[in-house]
PDB file of N, CA and C in Angstrom:
ATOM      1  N   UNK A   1       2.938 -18.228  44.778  1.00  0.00           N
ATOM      2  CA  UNK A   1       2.614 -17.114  43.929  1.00  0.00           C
ATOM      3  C   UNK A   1       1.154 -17.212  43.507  1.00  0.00           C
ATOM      4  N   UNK A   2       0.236 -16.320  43.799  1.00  0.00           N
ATOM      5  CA  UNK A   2      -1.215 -16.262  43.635  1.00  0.00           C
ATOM      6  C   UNK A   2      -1.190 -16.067  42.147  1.00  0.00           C
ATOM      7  N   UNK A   3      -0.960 -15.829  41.650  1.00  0.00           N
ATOM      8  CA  UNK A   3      -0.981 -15.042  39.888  1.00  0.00           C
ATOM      9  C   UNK A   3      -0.319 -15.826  39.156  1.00  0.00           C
ATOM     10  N   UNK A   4       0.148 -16.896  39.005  1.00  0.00           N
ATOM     11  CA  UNK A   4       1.141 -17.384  38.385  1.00  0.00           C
ATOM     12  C   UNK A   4       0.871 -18.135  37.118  1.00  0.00           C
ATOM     13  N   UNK A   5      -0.432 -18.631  36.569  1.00  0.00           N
ATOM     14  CA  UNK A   5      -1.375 -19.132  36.268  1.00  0.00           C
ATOM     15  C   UNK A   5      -1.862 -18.352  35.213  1.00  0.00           C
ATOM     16  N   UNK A   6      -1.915 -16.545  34.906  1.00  0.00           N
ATOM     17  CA  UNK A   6      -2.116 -15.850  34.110  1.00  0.00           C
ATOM     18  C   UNK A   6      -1.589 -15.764  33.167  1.00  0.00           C
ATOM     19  N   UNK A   7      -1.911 -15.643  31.838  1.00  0.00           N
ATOM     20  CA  UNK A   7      -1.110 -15.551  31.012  1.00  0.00           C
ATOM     21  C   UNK A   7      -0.916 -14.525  30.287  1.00  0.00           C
ATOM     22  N   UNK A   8       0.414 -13.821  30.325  1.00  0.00           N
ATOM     23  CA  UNK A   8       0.365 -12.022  29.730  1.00  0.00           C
ATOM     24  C   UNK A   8       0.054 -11.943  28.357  1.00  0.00           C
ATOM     25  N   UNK A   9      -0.823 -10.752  28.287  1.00  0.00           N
ATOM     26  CA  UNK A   9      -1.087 -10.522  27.217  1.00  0.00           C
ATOM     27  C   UNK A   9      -0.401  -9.954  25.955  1.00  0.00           C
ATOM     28  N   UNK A  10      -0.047 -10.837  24.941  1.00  0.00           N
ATOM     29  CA  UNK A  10       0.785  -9.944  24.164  1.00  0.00           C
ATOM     30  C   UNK A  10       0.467  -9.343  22.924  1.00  0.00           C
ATOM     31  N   UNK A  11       0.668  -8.249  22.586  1.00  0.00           N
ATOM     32  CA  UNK A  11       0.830  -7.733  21.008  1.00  0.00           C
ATOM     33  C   UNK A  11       1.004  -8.447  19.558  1.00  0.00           C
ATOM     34  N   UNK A  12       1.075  -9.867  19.328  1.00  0.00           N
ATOM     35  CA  UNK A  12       1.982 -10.462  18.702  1.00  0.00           C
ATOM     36  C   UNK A  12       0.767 -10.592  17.520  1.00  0.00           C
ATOM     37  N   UNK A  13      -0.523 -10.922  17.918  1.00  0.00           N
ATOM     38  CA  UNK A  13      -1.416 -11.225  16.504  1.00  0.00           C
ATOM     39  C   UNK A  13      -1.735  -9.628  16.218  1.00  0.00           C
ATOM     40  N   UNK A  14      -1.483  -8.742  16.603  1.00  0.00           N
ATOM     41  CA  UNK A  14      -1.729  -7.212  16.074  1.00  0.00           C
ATOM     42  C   UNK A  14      -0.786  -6.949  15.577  1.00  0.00           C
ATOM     43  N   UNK A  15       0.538  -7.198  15.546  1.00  0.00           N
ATOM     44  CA  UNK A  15       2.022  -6.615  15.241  1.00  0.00           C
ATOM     45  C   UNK A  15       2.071  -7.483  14.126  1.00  0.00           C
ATOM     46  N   UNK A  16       1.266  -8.865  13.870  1.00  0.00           N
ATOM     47  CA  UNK A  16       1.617  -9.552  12.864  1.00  0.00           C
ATOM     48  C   UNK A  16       0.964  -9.281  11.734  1.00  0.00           C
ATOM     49  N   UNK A  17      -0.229  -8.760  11.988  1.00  0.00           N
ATOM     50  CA  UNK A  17      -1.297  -8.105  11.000  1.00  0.00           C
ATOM     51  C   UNK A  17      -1.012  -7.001  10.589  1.00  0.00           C
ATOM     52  N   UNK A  18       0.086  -6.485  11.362  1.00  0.00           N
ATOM     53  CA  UNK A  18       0.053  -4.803  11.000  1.00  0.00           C
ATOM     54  C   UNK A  18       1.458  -4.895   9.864  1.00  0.00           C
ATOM     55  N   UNK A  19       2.101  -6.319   9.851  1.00  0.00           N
ATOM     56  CA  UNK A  19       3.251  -6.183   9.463  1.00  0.00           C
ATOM     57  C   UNK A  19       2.534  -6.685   7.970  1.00  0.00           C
ATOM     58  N   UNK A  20       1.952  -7.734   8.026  1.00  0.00           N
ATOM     59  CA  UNK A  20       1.206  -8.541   6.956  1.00  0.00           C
ATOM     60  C   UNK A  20       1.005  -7.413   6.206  1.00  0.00           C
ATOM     61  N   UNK A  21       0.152  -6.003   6.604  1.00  0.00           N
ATOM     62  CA  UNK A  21      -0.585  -5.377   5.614  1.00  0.00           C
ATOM     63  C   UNK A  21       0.827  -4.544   5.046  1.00  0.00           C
ATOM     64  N   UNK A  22       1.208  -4.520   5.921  1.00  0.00           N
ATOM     65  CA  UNK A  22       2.640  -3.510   5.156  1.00  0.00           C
ATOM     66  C   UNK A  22       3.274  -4.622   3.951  1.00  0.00           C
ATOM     67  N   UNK A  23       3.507  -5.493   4.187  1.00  0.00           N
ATOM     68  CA  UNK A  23       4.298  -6.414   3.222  1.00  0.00           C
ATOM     69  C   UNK A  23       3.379  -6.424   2.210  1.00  0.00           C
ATOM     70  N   UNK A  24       2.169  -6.921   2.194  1.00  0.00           N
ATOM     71  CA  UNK A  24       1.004  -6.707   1.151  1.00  0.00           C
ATOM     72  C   UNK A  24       1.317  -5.413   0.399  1.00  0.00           C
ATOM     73  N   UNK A  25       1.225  -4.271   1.399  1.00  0.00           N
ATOM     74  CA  UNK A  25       1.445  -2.636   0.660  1.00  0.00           C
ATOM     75  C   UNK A  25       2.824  -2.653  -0.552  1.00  0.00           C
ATOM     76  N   UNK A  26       3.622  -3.269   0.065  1.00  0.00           N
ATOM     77  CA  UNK A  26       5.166  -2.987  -0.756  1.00  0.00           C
ATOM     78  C   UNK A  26       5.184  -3.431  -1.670  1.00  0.00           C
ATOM     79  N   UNK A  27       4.779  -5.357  -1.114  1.00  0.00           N
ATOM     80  CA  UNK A  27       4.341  -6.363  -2.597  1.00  0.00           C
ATOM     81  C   UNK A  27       3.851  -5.726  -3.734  1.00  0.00           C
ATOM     82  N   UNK A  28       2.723  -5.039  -3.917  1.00  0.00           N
ATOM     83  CA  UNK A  28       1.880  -4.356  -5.044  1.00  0.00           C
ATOM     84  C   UNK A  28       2.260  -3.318  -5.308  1.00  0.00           C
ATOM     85  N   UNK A  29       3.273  -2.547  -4.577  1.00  0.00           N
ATOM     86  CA  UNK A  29       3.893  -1.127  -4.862  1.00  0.00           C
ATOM     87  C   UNK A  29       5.112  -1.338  -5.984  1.00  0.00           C
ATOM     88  N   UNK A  30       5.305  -2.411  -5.165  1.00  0.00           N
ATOM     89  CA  UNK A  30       6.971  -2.379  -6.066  1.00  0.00           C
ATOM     90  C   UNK A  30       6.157  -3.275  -7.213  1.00  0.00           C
ATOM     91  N   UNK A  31       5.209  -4.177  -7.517  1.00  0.00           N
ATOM     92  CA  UNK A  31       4.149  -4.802  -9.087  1.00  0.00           C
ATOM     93  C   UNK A  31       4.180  -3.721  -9.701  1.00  0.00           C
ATOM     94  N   UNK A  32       3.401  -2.976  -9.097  1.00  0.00           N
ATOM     95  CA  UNK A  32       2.732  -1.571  -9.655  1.00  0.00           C
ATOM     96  C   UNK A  32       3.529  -0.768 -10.532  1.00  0.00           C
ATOM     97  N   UNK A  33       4.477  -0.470  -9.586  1.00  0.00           N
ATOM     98  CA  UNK A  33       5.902   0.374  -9.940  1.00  0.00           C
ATOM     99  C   UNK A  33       6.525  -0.267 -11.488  1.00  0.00           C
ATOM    100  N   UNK A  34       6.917  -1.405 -11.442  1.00  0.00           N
ATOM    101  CA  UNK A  34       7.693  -2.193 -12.240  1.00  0.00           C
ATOM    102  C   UNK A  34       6.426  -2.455 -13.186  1.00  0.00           C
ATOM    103  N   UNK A  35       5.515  -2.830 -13.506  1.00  0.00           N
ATOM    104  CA  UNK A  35       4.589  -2.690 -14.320  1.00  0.00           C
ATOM    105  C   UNK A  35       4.714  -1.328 -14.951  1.00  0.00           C
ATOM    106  N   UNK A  36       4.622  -0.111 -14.350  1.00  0.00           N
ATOM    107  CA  UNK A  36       4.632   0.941 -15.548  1.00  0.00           C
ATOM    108  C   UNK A  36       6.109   1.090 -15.581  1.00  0.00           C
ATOM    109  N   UNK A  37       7.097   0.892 -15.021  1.00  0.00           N
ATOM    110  CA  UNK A  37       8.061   1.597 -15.788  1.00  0.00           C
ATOM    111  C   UNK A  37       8.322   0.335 -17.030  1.00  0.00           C
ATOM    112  N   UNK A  38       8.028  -1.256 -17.098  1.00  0.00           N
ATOM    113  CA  UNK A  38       8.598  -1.784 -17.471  1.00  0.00           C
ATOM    114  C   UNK A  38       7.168  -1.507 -18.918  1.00  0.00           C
ATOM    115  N   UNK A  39       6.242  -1.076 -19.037  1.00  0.00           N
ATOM    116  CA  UNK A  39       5.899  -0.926 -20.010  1.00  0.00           C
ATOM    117  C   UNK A  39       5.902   0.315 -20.783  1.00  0.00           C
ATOM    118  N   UNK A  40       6.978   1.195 -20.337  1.00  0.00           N
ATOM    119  CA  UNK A  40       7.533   2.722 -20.891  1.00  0.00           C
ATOM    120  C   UNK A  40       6.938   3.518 -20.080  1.00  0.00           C
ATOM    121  N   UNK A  41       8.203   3.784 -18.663  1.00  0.00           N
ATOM    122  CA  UNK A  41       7.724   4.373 -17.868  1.00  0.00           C
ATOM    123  C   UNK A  41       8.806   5.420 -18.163  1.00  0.00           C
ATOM    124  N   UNK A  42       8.430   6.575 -18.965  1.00  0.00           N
ATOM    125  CA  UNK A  42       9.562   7.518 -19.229  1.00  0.00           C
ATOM    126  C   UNK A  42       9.217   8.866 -18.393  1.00  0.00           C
ATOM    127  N   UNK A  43      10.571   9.570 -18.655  1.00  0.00           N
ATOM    128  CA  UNK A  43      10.317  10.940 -17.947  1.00  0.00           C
ATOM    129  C   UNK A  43       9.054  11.526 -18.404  1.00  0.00           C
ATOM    130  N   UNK A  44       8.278  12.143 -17.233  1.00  0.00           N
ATOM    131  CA  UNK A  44       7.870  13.328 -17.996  1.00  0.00           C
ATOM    132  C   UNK A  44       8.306  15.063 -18.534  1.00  0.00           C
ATOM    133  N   UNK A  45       9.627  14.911 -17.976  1.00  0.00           N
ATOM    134  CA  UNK A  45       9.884  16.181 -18.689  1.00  0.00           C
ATOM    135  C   UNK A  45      10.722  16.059 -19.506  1.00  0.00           C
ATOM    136  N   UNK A  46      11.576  14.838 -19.671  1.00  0.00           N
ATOM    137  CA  UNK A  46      12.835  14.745 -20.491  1.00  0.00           C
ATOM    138  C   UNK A  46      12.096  13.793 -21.632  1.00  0.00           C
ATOM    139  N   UNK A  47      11.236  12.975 -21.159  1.00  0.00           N
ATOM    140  CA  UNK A  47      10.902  11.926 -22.346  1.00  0.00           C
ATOM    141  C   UNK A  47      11.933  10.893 -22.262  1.00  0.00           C
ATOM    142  N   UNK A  48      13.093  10.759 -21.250  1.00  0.00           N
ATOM    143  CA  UNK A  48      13.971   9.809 -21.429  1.00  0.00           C
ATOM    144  C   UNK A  48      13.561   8.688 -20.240  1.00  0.00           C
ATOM    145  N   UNK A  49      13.555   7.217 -20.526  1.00  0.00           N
ATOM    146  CA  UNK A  49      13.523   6.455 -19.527  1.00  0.00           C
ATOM    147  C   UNK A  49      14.721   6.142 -18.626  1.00  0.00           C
ATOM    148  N   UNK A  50      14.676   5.436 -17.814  1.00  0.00           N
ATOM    149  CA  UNK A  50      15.799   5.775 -16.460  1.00  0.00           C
ATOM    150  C   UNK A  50      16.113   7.021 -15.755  1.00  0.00           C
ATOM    151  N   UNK A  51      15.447   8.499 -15.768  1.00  0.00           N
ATOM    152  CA  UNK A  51      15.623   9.512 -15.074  1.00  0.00           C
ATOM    153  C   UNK A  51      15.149   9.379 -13.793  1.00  0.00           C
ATOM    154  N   UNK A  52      15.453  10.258 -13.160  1.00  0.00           N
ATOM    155  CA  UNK A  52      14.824  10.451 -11.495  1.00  0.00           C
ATOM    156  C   UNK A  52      14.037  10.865 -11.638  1.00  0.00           C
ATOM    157  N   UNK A  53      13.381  11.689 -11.967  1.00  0.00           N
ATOM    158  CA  UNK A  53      12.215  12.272 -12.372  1.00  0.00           C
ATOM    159  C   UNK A  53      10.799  10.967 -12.922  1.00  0.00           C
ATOM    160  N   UNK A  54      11.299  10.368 -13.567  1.00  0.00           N
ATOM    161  CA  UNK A  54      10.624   8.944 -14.357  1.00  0.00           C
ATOM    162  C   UNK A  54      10.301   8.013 -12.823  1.00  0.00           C
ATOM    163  N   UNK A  55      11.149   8.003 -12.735  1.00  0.00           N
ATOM    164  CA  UNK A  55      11.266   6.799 -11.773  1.00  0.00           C
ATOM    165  C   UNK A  55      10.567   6.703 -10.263  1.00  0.00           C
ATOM    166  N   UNK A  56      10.480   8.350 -10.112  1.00  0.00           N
ATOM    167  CA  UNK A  56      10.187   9.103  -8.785  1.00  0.00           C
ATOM    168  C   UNK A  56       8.516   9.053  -9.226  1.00  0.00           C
ATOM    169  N   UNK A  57       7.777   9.118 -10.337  1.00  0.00           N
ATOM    170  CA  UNK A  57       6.825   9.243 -10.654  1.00  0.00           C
ATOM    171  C   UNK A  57       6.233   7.877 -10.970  1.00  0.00           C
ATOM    172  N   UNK A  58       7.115   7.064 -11.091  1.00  0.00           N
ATOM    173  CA  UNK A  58       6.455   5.595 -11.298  1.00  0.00           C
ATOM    174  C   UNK A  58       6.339   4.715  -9.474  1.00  0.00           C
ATOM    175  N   UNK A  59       6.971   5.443  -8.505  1.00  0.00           N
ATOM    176  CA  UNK A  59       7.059   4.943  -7.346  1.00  0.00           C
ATOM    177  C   UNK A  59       5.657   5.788  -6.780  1.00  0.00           C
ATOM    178  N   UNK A  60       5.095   6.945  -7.653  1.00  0.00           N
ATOM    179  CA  UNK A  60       4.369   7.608  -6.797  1.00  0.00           C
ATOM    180  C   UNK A  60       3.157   7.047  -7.167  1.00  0.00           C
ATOM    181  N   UNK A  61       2.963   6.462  -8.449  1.00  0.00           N
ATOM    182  CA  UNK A  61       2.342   5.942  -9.279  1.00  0.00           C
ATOM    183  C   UNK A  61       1.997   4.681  -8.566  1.00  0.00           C
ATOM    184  N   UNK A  62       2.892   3.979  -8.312  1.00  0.00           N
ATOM    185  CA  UNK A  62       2.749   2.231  -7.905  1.00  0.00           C
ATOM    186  C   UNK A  62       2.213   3.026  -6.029  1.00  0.00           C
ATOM    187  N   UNK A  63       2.174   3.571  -5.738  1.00  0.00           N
ATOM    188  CA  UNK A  63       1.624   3.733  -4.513  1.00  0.00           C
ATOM    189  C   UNK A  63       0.302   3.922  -4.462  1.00  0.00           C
ATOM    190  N   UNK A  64      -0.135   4.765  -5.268  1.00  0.00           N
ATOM    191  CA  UNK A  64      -1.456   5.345  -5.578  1.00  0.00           C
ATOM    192  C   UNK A  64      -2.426   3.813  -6.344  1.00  0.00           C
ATOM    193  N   UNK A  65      -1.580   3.067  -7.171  1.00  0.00           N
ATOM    194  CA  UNK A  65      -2.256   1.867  -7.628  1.00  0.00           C
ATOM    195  C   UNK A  65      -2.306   0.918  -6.129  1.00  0.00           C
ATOM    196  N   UNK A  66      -1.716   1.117  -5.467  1.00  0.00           N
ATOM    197  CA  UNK A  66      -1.241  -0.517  -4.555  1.00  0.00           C
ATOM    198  C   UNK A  66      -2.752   0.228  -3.443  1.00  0.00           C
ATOM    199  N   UNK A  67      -2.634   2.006  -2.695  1.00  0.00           N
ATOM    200  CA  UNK A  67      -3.689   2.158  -2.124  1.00  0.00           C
ATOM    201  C   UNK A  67      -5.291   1.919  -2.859  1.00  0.00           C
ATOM    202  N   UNK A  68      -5.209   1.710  -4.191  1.00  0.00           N
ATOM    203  CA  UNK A  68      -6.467   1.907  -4.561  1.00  0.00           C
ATOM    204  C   UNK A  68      -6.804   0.344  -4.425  1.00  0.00           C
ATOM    205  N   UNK A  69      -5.796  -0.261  -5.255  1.00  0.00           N
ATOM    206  CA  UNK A  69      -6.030  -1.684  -5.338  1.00  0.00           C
ATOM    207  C   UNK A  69      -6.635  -2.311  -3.346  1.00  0.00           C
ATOM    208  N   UNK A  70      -5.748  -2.120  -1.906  1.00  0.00           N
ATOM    209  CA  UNK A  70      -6.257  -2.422  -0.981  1.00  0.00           C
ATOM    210  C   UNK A  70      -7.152  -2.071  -0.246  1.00  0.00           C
ATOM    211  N   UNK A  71      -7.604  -0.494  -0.638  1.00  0.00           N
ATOM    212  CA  UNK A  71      -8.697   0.336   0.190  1.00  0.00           C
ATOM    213  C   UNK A  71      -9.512   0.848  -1.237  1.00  0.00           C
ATOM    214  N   UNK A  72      -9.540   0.901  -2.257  1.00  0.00           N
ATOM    215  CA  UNK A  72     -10.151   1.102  -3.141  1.00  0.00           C
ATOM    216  C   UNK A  72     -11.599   0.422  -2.373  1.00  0.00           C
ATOM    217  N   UNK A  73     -12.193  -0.928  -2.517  1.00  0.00           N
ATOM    218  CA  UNK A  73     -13.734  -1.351  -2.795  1.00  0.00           C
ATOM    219  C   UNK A  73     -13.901  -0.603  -1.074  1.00  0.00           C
ATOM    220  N   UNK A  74     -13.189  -0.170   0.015  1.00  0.00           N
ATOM    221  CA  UNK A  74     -14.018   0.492   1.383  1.00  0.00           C
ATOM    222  C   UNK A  74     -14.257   2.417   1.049  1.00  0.00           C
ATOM    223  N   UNK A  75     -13.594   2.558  -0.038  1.00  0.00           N
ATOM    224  CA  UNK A  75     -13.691   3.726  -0.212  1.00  0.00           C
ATOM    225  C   UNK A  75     -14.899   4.336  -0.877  1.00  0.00           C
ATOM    226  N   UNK A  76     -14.758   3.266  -1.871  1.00  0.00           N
ATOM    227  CA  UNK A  76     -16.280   3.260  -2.966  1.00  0.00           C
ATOM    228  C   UNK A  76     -17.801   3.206  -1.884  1.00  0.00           C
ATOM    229  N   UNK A  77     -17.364   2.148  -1.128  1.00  0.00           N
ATOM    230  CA  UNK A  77     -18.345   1.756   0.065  1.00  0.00           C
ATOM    231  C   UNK A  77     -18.600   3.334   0.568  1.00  0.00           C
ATOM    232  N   UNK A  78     -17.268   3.503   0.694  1.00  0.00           N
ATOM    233  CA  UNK A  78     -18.050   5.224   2.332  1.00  0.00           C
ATOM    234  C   UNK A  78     -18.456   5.965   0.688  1.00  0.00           C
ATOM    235  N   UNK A  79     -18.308   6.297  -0.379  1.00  0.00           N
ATOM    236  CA  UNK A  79     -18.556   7.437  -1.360  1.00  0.00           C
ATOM    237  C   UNK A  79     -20.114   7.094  -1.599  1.00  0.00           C
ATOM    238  N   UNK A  80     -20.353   5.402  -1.868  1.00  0.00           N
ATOM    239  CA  UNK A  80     -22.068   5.140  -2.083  1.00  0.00           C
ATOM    240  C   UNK A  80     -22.795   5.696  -0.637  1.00  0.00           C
ATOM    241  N   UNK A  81     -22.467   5.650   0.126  1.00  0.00           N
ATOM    242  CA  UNK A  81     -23.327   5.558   1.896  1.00  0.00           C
ATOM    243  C   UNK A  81     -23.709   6.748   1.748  1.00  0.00           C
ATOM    244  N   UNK A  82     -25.026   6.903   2.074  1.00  0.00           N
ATOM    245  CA  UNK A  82     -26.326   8.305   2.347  1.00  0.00           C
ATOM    246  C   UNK A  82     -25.429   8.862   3.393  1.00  0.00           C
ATOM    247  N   UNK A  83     -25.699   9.890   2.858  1.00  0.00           N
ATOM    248  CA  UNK A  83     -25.378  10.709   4.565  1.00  0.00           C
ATOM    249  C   UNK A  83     -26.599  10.443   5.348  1.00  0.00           C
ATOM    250  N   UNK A  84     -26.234  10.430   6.583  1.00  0.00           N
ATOM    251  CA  UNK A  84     -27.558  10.359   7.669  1.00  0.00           C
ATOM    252  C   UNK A  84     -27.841  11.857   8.001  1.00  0.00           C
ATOM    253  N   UNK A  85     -28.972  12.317   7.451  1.00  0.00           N
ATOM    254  CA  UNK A  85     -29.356  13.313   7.827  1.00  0.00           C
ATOM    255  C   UNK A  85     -30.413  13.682   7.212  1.00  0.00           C
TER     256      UNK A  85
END
């Protein structure tokens, strides 16, 4: 076998990085999340804590903290950068 000697190339350090950042993402989502509801994360239309409404807004909440917290300082980066022109 002429080829036998090659070694196939696999996906495995990209699939592991891609999984890493997701676990990172959830890690700080579900902090995030549990941080505001656990410091009075109440409805906003009922004012009562434990609603769907509350809860649906503290998950949307811990998402928006967890993206700022990992892409936050590249974002700031592209908002400072001159336009070229």
């Amino acid at each position: 076998m002429a080829g036998a000697d090659v070694t196939p190339v696999t996906p495995r350090d990209r699939s592991a990085a891609v999984l890493a950042g997701i676990l990172r993402f959830l890690g700080l989502w579900a902090g995030v999340s549990g941080a505001y509801l656990a410091v009075g994360g109440t409805c906003p239309c009922c004012g009562r804590p434990g609603c769907p409404v509350g809860i649906g807004s503290a998950a949307i909440l811990g998402a928006l903290g967890s993206l700022t917290v990992l892409k936050g300082r590249a974002l700031l980066a592209r908002l400072r950068r001159k336009p070229d022109g």
